[in-house]
C-alpha atoms as a PDB file:
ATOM      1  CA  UNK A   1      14.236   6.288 -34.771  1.00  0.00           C
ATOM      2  CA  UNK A   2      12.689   9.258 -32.847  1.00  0.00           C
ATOM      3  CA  UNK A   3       9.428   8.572 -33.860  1.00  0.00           C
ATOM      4  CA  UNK A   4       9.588   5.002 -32.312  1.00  0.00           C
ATOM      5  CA  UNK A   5      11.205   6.399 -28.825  1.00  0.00           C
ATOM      6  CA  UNK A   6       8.757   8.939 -28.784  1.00  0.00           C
ATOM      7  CA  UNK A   7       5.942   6.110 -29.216  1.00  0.00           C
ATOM      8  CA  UNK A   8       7.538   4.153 -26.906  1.00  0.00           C
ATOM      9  CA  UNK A   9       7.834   6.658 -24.113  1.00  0.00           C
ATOM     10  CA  UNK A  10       4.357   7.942 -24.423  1.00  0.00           C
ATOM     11  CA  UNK A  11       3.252   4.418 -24.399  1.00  0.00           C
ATOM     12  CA  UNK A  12       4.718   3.843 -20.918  1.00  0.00           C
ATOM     13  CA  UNK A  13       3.330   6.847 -19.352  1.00  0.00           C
ATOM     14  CA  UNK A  14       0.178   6.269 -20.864  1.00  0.00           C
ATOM     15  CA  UNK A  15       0.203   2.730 -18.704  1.00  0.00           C
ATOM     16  CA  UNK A  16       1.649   4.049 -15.772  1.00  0.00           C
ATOM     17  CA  UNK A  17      -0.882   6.831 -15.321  1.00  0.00           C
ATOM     18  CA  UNK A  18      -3.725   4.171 -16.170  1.00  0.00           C
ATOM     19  CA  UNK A  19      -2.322   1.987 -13.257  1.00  0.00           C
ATOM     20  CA  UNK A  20      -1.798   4.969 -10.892  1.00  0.00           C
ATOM     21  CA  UNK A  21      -5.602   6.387 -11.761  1.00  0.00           C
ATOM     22  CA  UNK A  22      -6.374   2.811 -11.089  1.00  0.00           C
ATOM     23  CA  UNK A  23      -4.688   2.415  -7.854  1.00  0.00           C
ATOM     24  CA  UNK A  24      -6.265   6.137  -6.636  1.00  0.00           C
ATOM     25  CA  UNK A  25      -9.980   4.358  -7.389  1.00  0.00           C
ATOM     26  CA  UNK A  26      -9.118   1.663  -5.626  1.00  0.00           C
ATOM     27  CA  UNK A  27      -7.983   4.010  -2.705  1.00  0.00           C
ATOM     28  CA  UNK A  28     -10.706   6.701  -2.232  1.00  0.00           C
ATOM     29  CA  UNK A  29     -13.132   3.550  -1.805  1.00  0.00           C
ATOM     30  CA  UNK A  30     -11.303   2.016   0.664  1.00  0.00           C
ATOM     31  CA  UNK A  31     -10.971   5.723   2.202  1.00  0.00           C
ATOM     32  CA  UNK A  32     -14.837   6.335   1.975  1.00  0.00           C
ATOM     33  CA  UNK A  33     -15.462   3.727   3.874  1.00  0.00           C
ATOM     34  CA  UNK A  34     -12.492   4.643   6.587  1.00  0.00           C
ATOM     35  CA  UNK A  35     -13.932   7.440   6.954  1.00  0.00           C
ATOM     36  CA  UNK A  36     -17.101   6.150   7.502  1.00  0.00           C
ATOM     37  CA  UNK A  37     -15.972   3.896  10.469  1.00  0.00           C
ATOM     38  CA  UNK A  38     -14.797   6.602  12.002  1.00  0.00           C
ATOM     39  CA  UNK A  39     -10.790   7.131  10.697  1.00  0.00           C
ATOM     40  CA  UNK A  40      -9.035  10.198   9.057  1.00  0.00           C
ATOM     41  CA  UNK A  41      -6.862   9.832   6.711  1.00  0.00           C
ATOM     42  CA  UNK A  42      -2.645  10.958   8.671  1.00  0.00           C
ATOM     43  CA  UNK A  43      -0.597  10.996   5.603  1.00  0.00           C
ATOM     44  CA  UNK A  44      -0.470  11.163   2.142  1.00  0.00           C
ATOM     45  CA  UNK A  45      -0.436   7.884  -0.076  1.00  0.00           C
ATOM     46  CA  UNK A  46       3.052   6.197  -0.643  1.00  0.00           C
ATOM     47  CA  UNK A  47       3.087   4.832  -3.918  1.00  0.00           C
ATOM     48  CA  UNK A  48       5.978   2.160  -5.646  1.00  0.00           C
ATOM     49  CA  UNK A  49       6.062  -0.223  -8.313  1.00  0.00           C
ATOM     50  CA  UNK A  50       6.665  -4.220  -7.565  1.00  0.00           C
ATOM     51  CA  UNK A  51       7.515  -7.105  -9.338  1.00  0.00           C
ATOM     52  CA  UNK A  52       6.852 -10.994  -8.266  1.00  0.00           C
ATOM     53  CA  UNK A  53       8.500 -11.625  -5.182  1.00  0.00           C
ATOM     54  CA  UNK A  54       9.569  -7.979  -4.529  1.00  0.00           C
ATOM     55  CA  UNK A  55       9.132  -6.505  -1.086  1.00  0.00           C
ATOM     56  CA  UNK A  56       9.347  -2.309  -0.336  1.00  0.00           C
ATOM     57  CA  UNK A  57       9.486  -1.381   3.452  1.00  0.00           C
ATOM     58  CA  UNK A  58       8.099   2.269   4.811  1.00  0.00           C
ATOM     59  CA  UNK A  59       8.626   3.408   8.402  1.00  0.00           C
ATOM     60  CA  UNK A  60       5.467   4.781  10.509  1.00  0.00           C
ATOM     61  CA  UNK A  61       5.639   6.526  13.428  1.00  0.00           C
ATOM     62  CA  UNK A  62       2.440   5.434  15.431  1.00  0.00           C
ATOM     63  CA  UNK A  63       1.165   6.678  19.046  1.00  0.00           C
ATOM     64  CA  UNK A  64       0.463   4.493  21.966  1.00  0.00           C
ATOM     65  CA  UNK A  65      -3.283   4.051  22.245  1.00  0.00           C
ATOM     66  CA  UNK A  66      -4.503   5.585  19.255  1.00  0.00           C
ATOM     67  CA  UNK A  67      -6.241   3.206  16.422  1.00  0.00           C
ATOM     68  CA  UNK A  68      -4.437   2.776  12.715  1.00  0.00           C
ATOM     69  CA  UNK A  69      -5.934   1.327  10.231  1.00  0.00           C
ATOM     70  CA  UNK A  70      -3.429   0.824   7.171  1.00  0.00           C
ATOM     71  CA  UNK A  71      -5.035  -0.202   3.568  1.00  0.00           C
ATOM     72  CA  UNK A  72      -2.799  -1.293   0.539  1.00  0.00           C
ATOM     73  CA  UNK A  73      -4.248  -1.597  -2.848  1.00  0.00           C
ATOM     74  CA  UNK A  74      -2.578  -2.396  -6.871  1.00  0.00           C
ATOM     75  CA  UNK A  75      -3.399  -2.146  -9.868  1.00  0.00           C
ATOM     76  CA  UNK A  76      -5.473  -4.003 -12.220  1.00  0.00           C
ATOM     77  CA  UNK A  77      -2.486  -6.269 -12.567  1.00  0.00           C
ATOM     78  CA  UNK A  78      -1.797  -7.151  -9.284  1.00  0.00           C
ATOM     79  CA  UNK A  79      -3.797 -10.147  -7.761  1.00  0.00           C
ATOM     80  CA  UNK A  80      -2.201 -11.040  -4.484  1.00  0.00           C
ATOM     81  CA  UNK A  81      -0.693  -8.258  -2.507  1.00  0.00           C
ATOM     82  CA  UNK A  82       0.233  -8.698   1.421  1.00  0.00           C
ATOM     83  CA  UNK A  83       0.715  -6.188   4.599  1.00  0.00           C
ATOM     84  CA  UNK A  84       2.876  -6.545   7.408  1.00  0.00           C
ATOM     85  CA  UNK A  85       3.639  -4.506  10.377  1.00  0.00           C
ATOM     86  CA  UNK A  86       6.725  -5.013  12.281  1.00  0.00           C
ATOM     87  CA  UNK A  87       7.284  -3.594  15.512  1.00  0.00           C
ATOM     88  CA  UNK A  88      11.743  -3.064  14.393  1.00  0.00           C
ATOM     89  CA  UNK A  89      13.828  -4.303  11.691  1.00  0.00           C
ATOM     90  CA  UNK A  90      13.820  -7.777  12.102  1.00  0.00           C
ATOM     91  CA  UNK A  91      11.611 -10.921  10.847  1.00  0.00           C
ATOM     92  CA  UNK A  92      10.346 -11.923  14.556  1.00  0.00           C
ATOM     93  CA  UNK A  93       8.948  -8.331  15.551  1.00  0.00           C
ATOM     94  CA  UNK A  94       5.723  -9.230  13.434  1.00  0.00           C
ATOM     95  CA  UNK A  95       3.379  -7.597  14.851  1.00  0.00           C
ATOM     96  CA  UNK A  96       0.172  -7.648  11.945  1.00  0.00           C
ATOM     97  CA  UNK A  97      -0.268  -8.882   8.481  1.00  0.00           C
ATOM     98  CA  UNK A  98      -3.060  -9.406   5.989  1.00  0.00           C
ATOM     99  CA  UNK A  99      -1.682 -12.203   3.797  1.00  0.00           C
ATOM    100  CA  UNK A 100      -5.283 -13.117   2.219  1.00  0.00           C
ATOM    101  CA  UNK A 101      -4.783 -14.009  -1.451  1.00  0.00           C
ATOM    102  CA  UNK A 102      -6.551 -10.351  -2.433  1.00  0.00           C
ATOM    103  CA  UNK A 103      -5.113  -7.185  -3.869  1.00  0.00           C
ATOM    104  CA  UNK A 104      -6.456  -4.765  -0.424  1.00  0.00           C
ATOM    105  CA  UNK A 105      -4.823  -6.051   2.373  1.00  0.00           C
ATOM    106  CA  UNK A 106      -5.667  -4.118   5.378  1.00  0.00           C
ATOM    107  CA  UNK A 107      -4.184  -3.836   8.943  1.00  0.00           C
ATOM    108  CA  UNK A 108      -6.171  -2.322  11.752  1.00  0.00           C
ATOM    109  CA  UNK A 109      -3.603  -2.017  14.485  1.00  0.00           C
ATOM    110  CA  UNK A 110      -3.234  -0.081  18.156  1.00  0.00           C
ATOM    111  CA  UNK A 111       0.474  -0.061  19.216  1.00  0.00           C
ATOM    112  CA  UNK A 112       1.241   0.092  22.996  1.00  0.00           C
ATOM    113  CA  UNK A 113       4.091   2.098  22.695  1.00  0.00           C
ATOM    114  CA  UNK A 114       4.727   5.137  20.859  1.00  0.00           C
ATOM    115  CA  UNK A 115       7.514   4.463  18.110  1.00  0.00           C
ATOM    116  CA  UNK A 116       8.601   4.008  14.605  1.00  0.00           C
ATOM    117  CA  UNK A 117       7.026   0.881  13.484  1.00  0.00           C
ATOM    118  CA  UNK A 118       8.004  -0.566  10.045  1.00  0.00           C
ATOM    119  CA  UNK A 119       5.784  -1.334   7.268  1.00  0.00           C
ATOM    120  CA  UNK A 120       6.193  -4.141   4.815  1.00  0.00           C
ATOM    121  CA  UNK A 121       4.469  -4.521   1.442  1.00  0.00           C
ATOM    122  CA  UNK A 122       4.808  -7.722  -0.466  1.00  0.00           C
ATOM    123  CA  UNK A 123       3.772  -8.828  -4.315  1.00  0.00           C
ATOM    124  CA  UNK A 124       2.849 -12.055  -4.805  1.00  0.00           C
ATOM    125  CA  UNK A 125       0.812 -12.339  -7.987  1.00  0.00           C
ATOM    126  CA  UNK A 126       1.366  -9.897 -10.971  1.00  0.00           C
ATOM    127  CA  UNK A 127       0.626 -10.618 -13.922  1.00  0.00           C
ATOM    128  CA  UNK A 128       2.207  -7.859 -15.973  1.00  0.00           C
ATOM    129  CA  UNK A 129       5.062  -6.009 -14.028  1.00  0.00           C
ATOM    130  CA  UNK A 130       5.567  -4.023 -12.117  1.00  0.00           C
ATOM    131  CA  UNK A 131       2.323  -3.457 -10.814  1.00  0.00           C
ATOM    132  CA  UNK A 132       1.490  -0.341  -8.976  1.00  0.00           C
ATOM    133  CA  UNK A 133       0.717  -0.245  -5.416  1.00  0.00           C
ATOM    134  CA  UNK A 134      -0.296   2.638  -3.494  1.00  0.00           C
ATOM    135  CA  UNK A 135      -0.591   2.467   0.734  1.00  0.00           C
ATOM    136  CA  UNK A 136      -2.792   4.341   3.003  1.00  0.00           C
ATOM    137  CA  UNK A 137      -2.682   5.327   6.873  1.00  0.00           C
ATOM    138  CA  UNK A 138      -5.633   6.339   8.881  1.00  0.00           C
ATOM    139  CA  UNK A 139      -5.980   7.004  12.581  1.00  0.00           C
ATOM    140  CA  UNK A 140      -9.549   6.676  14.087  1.00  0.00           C
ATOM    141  CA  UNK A 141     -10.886   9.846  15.457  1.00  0.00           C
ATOM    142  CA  UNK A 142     -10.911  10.519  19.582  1.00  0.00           C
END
């Protein structure tokens, strides 16, 4: 009976550091090339688990003027994950979203006014849940 528990829970943190080692790959590319065009990266990478259908929300505080880019990415299971930026808490405020049938959406974005914006991450297609999904924030250099 221990034996199999043990199994079982090294089993699932074998997967889930296989997805999150995925999900950092996935990351520092997209970050290479951020950095490339010219952004930094302004915080450090927010990471949850979704199923189909599930939805996780993050609030961002973002300056007036200034250029965001925002990258999401999943893991090996994932094959449709969505971005939106919302400008408050409700459904009409939609500011952004990348809603391409792809597992990076990405949201370049400069606000007008300085403010907590709100975030939205959305799963669409996983084949094996949860998948992992890790999301990004860079500000383009002045």
């Amino acid at each position: 009976m221990h034996k199999s528990i043990f199994t079982t829970l090294f089993l699932l943190a074998f997967v889930a550091l296989h997805a999150q080692s995925v999900v950092d790959e996935q990351l520092a590319e997209h970050q290479v090339t951020a950095e490339s065009d010219g952004y930094e990266q302004i915080l450090a990478t927010r990471y949850d688990w979704l199923s189909d259908d599930e939805t996780e929300h993050h609030g961002l505080k973002l300056i007036a003027g200034r250029t965001y880019r925002i990258i999401g990415v999943c893991d090996q299971d994932c094959e449709d994950l969505d971005l939106f930026l919302y400008g408050d808490e409700t459904v009409e405020s939609l500011l952004e979203s990348d809603q391409m049938t792809d597992n990076f959406p990405i949201i370049n974005f400069t606000p007008t006014e300085t403010k907590v914006y709100r975030i939205k991450m959305g799963m669409y297609t996983c084949t094996i849940e949860p998948c992992q999904v890790g999301v990004d924030v860079f500000r383009l250099v002045e």
